[in-house]
Protein backbone atom coordinates (compact mmCIF):
# COMPACT_ATOMS: atom_id res chain seq x y z
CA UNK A 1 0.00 0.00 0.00
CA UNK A 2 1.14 3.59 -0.49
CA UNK A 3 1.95 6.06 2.49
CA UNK A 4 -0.66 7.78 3.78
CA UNK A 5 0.51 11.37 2.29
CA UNK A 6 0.28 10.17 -1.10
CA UNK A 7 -2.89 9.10 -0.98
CA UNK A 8 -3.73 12.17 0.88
CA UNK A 9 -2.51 14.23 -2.88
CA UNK A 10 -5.68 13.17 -3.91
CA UNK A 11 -9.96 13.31 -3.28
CA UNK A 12 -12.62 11.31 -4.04
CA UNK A 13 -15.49 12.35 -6.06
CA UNK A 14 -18.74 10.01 -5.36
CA UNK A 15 -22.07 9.86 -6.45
CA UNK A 16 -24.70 6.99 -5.83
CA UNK A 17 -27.24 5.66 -7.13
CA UNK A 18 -30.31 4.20 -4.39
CA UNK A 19 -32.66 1.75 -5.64
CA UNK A 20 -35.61 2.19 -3.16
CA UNK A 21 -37.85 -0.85 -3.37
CA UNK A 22 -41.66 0.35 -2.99
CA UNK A 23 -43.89 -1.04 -0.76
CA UNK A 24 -47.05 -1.38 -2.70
CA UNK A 25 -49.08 -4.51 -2.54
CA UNK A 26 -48.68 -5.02 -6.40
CA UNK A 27 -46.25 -4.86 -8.53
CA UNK A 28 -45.33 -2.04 -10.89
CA UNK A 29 -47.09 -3.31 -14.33
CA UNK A 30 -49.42 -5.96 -13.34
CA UNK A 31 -51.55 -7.08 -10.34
CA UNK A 32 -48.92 -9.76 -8.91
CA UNK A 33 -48.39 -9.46 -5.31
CA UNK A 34 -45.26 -7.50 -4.25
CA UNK A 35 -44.97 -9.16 -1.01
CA UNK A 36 -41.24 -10.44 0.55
CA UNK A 37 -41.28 -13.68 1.18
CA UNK A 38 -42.82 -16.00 -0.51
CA UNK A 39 -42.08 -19.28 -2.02
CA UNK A 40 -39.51 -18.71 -5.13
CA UNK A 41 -41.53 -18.32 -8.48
CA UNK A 42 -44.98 -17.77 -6.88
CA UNK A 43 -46.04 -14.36 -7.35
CA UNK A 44 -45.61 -14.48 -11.30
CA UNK A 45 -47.89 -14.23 -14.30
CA UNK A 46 -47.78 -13.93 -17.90
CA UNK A 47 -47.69 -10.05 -17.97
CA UNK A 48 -44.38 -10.69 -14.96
CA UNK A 49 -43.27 -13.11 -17.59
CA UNK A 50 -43.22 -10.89 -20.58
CA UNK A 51 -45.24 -13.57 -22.76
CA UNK A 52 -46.56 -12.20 -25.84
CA UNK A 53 -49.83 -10.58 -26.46
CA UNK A 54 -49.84 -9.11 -22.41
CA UNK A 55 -50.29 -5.61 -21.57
CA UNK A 56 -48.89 -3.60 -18.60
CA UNK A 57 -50.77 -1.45 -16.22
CA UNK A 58 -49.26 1.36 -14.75
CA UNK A 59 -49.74 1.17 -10.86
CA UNK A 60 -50.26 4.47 -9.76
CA UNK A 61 -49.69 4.44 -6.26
CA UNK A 62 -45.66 3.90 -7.39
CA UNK A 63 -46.50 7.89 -8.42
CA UNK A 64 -47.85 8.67 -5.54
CA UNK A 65 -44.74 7.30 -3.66
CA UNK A 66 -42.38 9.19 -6.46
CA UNK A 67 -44.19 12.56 -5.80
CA UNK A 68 -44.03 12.21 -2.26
CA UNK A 69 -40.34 11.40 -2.31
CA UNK A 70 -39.78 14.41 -4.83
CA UNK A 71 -41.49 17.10 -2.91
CA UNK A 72 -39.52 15.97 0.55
CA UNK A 73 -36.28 16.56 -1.05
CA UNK A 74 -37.69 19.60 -3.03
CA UNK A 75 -37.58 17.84 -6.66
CA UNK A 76 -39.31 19.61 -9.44
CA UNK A 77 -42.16 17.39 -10.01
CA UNK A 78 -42.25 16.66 -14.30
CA UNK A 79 -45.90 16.95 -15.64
CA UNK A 80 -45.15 14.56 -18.95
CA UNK A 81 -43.99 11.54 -17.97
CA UNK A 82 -42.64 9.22 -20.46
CA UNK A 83 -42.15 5.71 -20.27
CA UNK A 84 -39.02 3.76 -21.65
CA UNK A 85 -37.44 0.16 -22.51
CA UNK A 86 -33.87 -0.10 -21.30
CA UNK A 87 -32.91 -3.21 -23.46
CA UNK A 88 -30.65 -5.33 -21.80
CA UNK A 89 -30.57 -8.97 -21.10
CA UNK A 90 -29.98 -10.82 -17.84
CA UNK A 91 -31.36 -14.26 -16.98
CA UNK A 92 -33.50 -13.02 -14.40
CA UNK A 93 -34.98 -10.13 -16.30
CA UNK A 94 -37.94 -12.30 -18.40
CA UNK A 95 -38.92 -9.60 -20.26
CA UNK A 96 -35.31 -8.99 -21.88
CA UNK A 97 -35.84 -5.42 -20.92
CA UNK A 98 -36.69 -2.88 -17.88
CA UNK A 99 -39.77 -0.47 -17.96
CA UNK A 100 -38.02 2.60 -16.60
CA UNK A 101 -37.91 6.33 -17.19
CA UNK A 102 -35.26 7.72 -19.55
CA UNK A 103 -35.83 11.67 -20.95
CA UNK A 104 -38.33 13.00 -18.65
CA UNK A 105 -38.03 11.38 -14.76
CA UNK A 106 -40.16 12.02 -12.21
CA UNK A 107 -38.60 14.06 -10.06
CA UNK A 108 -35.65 16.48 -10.88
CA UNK A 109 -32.92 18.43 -8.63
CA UNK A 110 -33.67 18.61 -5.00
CA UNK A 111 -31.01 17.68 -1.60
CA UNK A 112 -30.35 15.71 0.95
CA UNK A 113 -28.65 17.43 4.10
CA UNK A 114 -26.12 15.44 5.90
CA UNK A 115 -23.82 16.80 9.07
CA UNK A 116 -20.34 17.00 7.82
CA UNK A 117 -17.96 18.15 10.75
CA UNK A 118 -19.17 21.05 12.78
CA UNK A 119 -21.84 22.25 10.18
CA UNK A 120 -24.11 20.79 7.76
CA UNK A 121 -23.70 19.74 4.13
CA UNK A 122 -25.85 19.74 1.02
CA UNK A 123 -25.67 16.85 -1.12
CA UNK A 124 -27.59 17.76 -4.36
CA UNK A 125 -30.12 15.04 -5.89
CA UNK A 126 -29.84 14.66 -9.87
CA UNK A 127 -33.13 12.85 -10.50
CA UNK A 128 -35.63 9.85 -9.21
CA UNK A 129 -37.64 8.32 -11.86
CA UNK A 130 -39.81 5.24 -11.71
CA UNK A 131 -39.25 1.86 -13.23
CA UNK A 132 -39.08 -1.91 -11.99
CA UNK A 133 -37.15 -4.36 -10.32
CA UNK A 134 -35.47 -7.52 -12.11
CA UNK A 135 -35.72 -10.99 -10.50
CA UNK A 136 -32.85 -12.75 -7.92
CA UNK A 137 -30.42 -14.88 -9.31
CA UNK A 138 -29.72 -17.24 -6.76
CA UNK A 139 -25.33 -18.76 -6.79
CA UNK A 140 -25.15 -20.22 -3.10
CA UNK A 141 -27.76 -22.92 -3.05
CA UNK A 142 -26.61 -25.37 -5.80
CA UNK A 143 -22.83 -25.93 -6.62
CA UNK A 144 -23.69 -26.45 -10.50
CA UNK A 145 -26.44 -24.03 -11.10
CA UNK A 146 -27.23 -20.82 -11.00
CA UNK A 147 -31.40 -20.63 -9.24
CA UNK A 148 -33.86 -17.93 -10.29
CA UNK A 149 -36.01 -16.27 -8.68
CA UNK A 150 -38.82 -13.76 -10.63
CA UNK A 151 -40.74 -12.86 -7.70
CA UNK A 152 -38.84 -9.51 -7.31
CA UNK A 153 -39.33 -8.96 -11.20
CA UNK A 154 -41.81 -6.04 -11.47
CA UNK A 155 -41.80 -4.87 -8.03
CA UNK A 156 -41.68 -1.20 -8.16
CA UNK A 157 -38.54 0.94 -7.75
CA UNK A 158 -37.24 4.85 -7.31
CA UNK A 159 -33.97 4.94 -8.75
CA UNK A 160 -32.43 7.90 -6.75
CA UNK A 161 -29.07 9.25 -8.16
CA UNK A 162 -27.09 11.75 -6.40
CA UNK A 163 -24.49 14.66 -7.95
CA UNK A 164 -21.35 13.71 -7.55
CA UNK A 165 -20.83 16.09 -4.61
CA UNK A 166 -20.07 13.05 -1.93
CA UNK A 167 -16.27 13.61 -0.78
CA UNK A 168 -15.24 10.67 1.82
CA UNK A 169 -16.46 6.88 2.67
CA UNK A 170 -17.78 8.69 5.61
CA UNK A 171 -20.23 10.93 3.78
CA UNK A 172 -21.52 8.59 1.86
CA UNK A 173 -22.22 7.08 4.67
CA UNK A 174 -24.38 9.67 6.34
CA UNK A 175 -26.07 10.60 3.16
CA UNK A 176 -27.38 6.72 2.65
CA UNK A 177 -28.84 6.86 6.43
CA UNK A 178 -30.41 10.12 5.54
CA UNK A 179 -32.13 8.58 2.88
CA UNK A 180 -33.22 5.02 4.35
CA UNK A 181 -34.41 7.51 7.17
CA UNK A 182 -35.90 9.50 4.65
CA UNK A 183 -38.14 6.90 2.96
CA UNK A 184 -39.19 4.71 5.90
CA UNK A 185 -40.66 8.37 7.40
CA UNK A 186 -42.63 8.64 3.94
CA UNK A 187 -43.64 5.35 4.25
CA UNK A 188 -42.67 4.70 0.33
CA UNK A 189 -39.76 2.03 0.95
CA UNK A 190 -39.11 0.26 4.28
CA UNK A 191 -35.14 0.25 4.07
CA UNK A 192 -34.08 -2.92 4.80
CA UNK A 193 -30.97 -3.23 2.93
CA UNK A 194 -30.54 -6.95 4.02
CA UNK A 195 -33.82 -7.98 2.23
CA UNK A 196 -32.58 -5.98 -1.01
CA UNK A 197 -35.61 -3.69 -0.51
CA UNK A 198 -32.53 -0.55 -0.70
CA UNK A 199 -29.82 -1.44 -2.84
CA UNK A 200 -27.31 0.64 -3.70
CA UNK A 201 -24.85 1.45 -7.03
CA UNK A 202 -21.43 3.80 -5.95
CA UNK A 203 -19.46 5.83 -8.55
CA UNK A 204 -15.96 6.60 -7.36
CA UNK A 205 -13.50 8.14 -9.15
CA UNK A 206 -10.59 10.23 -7.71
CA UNK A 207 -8.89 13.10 -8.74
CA UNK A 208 -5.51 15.42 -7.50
CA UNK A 209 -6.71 17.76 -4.83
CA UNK A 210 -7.05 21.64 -6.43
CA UNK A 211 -7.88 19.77 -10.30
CA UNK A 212 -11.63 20.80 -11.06
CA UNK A 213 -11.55 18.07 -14.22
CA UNK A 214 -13.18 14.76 -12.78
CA UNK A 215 -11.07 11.45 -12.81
CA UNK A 216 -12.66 8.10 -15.10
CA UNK A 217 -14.96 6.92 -12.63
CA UNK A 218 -16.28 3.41 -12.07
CA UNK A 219 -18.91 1.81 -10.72
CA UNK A 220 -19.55 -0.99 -7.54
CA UNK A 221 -22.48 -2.37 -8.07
CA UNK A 222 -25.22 -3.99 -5.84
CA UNK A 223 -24.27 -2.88 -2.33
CA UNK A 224 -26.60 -4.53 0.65
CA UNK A 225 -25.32 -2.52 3.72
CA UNK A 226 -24.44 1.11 4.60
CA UNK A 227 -21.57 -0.48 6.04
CA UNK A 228 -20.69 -1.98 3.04
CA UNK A 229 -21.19 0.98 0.77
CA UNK A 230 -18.93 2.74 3.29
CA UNK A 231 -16.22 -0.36 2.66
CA UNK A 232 -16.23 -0.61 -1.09
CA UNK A 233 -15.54 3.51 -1.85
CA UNK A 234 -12.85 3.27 0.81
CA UNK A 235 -11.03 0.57 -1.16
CA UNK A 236 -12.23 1.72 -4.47
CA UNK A 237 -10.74 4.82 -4.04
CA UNK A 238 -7.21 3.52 -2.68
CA UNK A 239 -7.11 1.28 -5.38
CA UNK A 240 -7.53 3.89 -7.80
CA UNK A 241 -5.02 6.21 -6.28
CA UNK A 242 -2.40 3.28 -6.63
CA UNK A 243 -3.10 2.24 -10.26
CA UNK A 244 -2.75 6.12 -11.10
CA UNK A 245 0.97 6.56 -8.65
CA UNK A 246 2.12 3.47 -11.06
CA UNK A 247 1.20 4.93 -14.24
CA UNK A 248 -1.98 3.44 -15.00
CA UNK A 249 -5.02 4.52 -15.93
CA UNK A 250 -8.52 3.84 -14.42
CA UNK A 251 -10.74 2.24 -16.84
CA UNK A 252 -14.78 2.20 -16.65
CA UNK A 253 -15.67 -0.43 -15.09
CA UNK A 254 -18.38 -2.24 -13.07
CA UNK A 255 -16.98 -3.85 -10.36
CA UNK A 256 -18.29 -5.72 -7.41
CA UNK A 257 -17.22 -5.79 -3.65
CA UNK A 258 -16.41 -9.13 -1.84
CA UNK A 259 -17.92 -8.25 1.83
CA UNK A 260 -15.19 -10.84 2.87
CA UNK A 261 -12.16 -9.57 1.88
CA UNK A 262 -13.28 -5.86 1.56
CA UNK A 263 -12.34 -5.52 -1.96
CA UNK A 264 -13.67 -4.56 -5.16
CA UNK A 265 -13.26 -6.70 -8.41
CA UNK A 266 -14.11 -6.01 -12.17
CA UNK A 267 -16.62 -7.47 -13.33
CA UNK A 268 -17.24 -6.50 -17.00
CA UNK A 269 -16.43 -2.91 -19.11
CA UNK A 270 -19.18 -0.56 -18.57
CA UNK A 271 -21.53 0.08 -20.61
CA UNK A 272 -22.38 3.42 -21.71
CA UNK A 273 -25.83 4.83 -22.17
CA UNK A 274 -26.44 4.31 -25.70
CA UNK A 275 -25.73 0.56 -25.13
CA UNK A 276 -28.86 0.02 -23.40
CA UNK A 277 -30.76 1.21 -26.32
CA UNK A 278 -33.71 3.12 -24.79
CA UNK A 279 -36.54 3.68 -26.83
CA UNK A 280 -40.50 4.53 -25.65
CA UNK A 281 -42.38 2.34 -24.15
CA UNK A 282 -45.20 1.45 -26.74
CA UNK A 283 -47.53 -0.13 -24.53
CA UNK A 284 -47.39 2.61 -21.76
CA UNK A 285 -48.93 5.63 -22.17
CA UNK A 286 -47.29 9.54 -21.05
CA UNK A 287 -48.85 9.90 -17.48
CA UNK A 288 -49.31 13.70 -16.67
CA UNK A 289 -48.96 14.67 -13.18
CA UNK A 290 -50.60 18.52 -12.62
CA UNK A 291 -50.39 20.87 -9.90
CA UNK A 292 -54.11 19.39 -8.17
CA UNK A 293 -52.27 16.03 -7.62
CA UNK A 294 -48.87 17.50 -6.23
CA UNK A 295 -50.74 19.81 -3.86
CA UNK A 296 -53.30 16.57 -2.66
CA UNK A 297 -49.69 14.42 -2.38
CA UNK A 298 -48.12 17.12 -0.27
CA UNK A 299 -51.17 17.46 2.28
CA UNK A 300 -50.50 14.32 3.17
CA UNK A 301 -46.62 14.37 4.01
CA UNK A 302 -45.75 13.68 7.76
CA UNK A 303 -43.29 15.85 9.61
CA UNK A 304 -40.18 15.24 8.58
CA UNK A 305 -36.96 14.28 10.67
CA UNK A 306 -35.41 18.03 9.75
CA UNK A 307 -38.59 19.27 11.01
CA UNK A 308 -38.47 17.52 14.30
CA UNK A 309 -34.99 18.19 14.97
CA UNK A 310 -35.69 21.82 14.44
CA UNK A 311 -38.86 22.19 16.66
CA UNK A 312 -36.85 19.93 19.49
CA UNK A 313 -34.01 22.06 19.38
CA UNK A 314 -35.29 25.10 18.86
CA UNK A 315 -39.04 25.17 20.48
CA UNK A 316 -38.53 22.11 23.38
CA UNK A 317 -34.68 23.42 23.88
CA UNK A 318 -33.40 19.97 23.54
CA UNK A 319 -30.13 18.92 22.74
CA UNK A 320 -28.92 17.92 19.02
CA UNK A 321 -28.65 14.51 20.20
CA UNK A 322 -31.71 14.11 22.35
CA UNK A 323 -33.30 15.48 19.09
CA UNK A 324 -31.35 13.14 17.08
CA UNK A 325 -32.19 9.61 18.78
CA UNK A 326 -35.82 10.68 19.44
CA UNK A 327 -36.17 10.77 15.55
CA UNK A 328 -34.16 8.14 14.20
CA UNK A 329 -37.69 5.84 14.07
CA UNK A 330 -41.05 7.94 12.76
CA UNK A 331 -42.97 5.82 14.92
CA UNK A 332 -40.86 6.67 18.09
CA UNK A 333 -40.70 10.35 17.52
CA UNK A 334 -44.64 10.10 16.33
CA UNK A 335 -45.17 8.62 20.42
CA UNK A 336 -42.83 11.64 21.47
CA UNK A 337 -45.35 14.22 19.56
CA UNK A 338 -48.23 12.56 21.57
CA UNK A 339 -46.53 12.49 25.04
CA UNK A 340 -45.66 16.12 24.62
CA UNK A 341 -49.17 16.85 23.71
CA UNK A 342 -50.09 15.57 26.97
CA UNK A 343 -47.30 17.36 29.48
CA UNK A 344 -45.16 20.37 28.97
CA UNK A 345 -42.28 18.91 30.47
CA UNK A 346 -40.54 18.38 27.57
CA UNK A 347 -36.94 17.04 28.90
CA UNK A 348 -38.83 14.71 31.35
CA UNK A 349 -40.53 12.95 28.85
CA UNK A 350 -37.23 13.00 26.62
CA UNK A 351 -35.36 11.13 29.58
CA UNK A 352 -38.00 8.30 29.64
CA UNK A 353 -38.64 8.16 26.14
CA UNK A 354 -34.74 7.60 25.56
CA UNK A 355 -34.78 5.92 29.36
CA UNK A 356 -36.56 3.41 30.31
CA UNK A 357 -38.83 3.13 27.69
CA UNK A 358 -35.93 2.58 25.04
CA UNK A 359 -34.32 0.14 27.10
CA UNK A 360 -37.28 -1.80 27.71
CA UNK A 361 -38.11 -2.15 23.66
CA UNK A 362 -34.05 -3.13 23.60
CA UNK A 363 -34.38 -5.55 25.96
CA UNK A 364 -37.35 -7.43 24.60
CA UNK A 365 -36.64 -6.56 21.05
CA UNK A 366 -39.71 -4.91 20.17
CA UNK A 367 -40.43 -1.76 18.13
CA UNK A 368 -42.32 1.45 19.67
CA UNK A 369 -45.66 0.03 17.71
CA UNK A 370 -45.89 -2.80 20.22
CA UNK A 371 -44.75 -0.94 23.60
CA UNK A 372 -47.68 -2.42 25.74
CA UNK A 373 -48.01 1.44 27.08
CA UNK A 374 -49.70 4.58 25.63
CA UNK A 375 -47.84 8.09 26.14
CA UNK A 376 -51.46 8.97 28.45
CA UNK A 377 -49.50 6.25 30.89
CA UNK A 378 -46.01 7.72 30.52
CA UNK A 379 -47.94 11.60 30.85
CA UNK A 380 -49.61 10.52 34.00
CA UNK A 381 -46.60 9.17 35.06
CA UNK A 382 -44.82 12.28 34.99
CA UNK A 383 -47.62 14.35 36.59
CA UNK A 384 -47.17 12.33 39.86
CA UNK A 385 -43.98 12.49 39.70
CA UNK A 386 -43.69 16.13 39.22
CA UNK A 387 -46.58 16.73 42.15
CA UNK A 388 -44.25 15.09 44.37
CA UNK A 389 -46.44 11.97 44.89
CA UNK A 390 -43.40 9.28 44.15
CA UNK A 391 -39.78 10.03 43.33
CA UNK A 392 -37.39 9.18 40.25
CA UNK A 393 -36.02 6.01 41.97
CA UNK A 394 -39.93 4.69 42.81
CA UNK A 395 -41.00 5.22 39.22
CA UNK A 396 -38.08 4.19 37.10
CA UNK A 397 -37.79 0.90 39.68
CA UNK A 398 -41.66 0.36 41.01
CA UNK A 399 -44.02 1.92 39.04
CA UNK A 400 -42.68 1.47 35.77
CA UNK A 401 -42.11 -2.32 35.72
CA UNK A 402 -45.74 -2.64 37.24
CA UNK A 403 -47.27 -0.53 34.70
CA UNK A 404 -45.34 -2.65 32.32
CA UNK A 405 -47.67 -5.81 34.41
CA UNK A 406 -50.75 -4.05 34.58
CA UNK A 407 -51.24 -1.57 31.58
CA UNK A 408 -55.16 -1.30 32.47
CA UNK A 409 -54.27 0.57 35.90
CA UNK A 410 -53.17 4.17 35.44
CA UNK A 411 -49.71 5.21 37.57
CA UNK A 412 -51.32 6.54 40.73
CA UNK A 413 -53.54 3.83 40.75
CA UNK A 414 -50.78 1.21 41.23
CA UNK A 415 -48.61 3.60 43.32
CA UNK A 416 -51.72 4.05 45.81
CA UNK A 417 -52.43 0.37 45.56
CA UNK A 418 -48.79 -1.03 46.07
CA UNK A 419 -48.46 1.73 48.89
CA UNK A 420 -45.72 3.73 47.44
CA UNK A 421 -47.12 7.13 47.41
CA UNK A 422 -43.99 8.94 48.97
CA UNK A 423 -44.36 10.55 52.52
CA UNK A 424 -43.97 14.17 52.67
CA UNK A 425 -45.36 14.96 55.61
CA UNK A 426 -42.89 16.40 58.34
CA UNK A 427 -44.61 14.69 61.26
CA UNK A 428 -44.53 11.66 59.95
CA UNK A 429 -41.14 11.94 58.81
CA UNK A 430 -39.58 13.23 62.02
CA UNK A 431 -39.36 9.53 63.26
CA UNK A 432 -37.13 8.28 60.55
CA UNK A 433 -35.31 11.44 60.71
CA UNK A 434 -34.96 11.20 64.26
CA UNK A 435 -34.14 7.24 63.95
CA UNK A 436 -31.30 7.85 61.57
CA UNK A 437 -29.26 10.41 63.96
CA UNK A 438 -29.93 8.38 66.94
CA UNK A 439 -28.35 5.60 65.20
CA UNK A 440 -24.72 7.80 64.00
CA UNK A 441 -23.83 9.41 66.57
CA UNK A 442 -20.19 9.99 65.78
CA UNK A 443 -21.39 11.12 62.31
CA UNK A 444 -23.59 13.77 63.75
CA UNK A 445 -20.80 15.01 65.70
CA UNK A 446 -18.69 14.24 62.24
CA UNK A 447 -21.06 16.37 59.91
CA UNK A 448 -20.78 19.44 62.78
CA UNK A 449 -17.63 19.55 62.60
CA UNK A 450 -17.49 20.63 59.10
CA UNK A 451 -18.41 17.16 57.21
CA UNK A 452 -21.28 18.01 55.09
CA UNK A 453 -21.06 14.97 52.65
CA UNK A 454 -22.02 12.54 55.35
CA UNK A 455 -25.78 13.98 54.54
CA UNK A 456 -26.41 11.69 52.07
CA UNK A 457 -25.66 8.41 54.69
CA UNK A 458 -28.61 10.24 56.53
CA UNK A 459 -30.33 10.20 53.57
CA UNK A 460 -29.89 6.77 52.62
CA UNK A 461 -31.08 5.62 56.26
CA UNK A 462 -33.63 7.88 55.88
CA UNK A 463 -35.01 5.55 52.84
CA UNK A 464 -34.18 2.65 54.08
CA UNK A 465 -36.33 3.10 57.18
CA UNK A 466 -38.97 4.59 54.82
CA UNK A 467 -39.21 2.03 52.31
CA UNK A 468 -38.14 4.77 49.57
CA UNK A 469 -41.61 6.52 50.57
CA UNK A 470 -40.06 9.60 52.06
CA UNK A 471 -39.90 12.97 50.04
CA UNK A 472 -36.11 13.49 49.51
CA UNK A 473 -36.43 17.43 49.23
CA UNK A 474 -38.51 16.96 52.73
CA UNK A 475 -36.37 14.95 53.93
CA UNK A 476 -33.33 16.36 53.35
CA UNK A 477 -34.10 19.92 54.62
CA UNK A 478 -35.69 18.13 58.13
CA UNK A 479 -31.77 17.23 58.31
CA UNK A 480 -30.34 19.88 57.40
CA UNK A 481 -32.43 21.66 59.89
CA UNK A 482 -31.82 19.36 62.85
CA UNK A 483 -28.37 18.79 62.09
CA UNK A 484 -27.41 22.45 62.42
CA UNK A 485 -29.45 23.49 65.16
């Protein structure tokens, strides 16, 4: 390998290309189901099949998904929307060709913001268009033979290709998981990468640092995990840089990454554009998409993570990362918007939603949807807390794990029931207090004499005589008092 400060002469230029599987129940030209899953080879049909004499029939919620996806990156949104046949042939694409967009895609320009360093970057989108999936070809299951699988063939896909604006392994990185966020918040794609539902195509090419002229790029093809898109431009890029410091030139390529050894291979030349041979799609007609359908697309977009972050941060004064990991899931930060409806303490419910509640859904591996809890439990949870009726220490290790038992029963209903309701009442609480002194003598003599820290061992008999039920602001100014009269 080269020293570091020669590779350091140079930077990568990246752009990728995100096949977003869409999760419709059909598929993109015909009324097979689009379902994951199934037995190999059983959700095909003639028109999946490409036999003569079938039709295809455009399914128009894969437009609704596009337009949704445009408008949350700000895309222009194309009214004439051709269809095209990119002609190529693969043994798992039956028809011999892809139904895809070529001249006029769906949605055009548009970013993606990703953190880079101390600030933020833009990463500009170059297009998404609509068009389908091919089948799986199957080379681990039988020595001899490759296997096919067409139940993937005709599932819809966005294609979503990037500028070439991405400058380190590391960006990449953070645009993809802006993305997968991106379209699992829409609700268009679900982004599970190790399905093949996101796949993902990287163009690297590299280029002497200060030279505006971009380097012959090529492309690795087919990548199944961030991590591994992250892999394959780091080596990709090294390699490059070598072939170029030993006089060799980078040829355009399609390679593909070995997750094993962490490096990229050639596959075949690349093809250009012109070798696909695109021509219109005869059997599709233009569909026109006018302003009435964008506008009844966009009154139904969620809030979206940037949104969030912004009213957390900015409204709720939260940090960047509370605001971060309460909106990594929609679901999560969509329980979050429904607590908060419920109590203005915003931080509060922050700590339990990234608390105890995320640990719990860790622990059992479950997802927000099936938290046995509603946030009206966690709210009145908070309240009695906050009135003083049970402490941090009673709820996160009582009341919590018996709401968790008993969702019927509200919070003060188990913590009156179980007998935890915390005692604030100075007459009542004069006994410990008095209990706990008796018992240290030489510490009450010890915190007179200048030892203040020896409070909290008063404290902690305090709680111990208590059962946890006494009021620790009570309690701890009954001491103080008596301690230093």
């Amino acid at each position: 390998m080269l020293a570091q400060e020669i590779h350091d002469k140079y930077e990568m230029v990246v752009g990728l290309e995100i096949h977003a599987q869409l999760q419709t129940k059909s598929k993109a030209y015909s009324a097979d189901s689009a379902e994951f899953g199934a037995l190999p080879n059983t959700h095909i049909s003639p028109i999946t099949l490409g036999h003569p004499g079938t039709l295809p029939k455009f399914n128009e919620t894969t437009l609704q998904f596009g337009v949704r996806l445009g408008l949350a990156v700000g895309s222009e949104i194309t009214y004439e929307n051709q269809f095209a046949r990119k002609n190529y042939f693969y043994a798992d694409l039956p028809k011999g060709y892809q139904i895809t967009q070529d001249k006029t895609p769906l949605c055009t320009g548009g970013k993606i913001t990703i953190k880079s360093g101390e600030g933020t970057k833009d990463i500009g989108i170059t297009r998404i268009h609509m068009e389908e999936d091919s089948g799986k070809s199957i080379h681990d299951l039988d020595p001899f033979h490759t296997l096919i699988d067409l139940n993937r063939a005709g599932v819809p896909l966005l294609e979503i290709v990037s500028e070439p604006d991405i400058r380190s392994a590391q960006e990449a990185y953070d645009y993809l998981t802006e993305v997968r966020q991106l379209v699992r918040y829409l609700e268009v794609c679900d982004g599970n990468m190790e399905e093949g539902s996101m796949r993902c195509d990287a163009n690297v090419s590299v280029r002497l640092k200060g030279v505006e002229k971009f380097g012959e790029r090529t492309e690795t093809k087919n990548l199944n995990s961030i991590r591994n898109v992250f892999r394959a431009i780091e080596y990709e890029a090294k390699r490059q840089v070598e072939v170029l410091e030993a006089g060799g030139e980078i040829k355009m390529e399609t390679m593909g990454f070995d997750a094993v050894t962490g490096a990229t291979k050639a596959m075949r030349s690349k093809e250009m554009a012109h070798d696909y041979r695109y021509f219109p799609e005869p059997d599709l007609q233009a569909i026109f998409v006018g302003e009435d359908y964008v506008s009844d697309v966009k009154a139904t977009l969620p809030a979206l993570p940037k949104e969030l972050i912004e009213k957390y941060t900015s409204k709720l004064h939260l940090s960047d990362y509370d605001a971060a990991v309460l909106t990594e899931d929609k679901y999560f930060a969509l329980f979050y918007e429904e607590l908060i409806g419920l109590t203005k303490s915003y931080k509060t419910a922050a700590n339990w939603m990234m608390g105890a509640i995320k640990s719990f859904l860790n622990e059992n591996a479950l997802e927000i949807k099936e938290f046995p809890l509603s946030p009206k439990h966690i709210a009145d949870l908070i309240i009695l807390i906050e009135s003083g009726a049970i402490n941090n220490s009673i709820a996160n290790q009582k009341v919590f794990p018996a709401m968790i038992e008993q969702p019927e029963l509200s919070a003060k209903e188990l913590a009156e029931k179980n007998n935890w309701i915390q005692e604030s009442d100075t007459g009542a609480l004069d006994e410990f207090v008095e209990q706990a002194l008796l018992k240290f003598p030489d510490k009450v003599e010890a915190y007179k004499a200048g030892n203040k820290n020896l409070l909290g061992l008063f404290m902690g008999e305090v709680m111990k005589s208590s059962k946890g039920k006494a009021d620790p602001k009570v309690t701890s100014n009954l001491l103080r008092k008596k301690l230093e009269n």
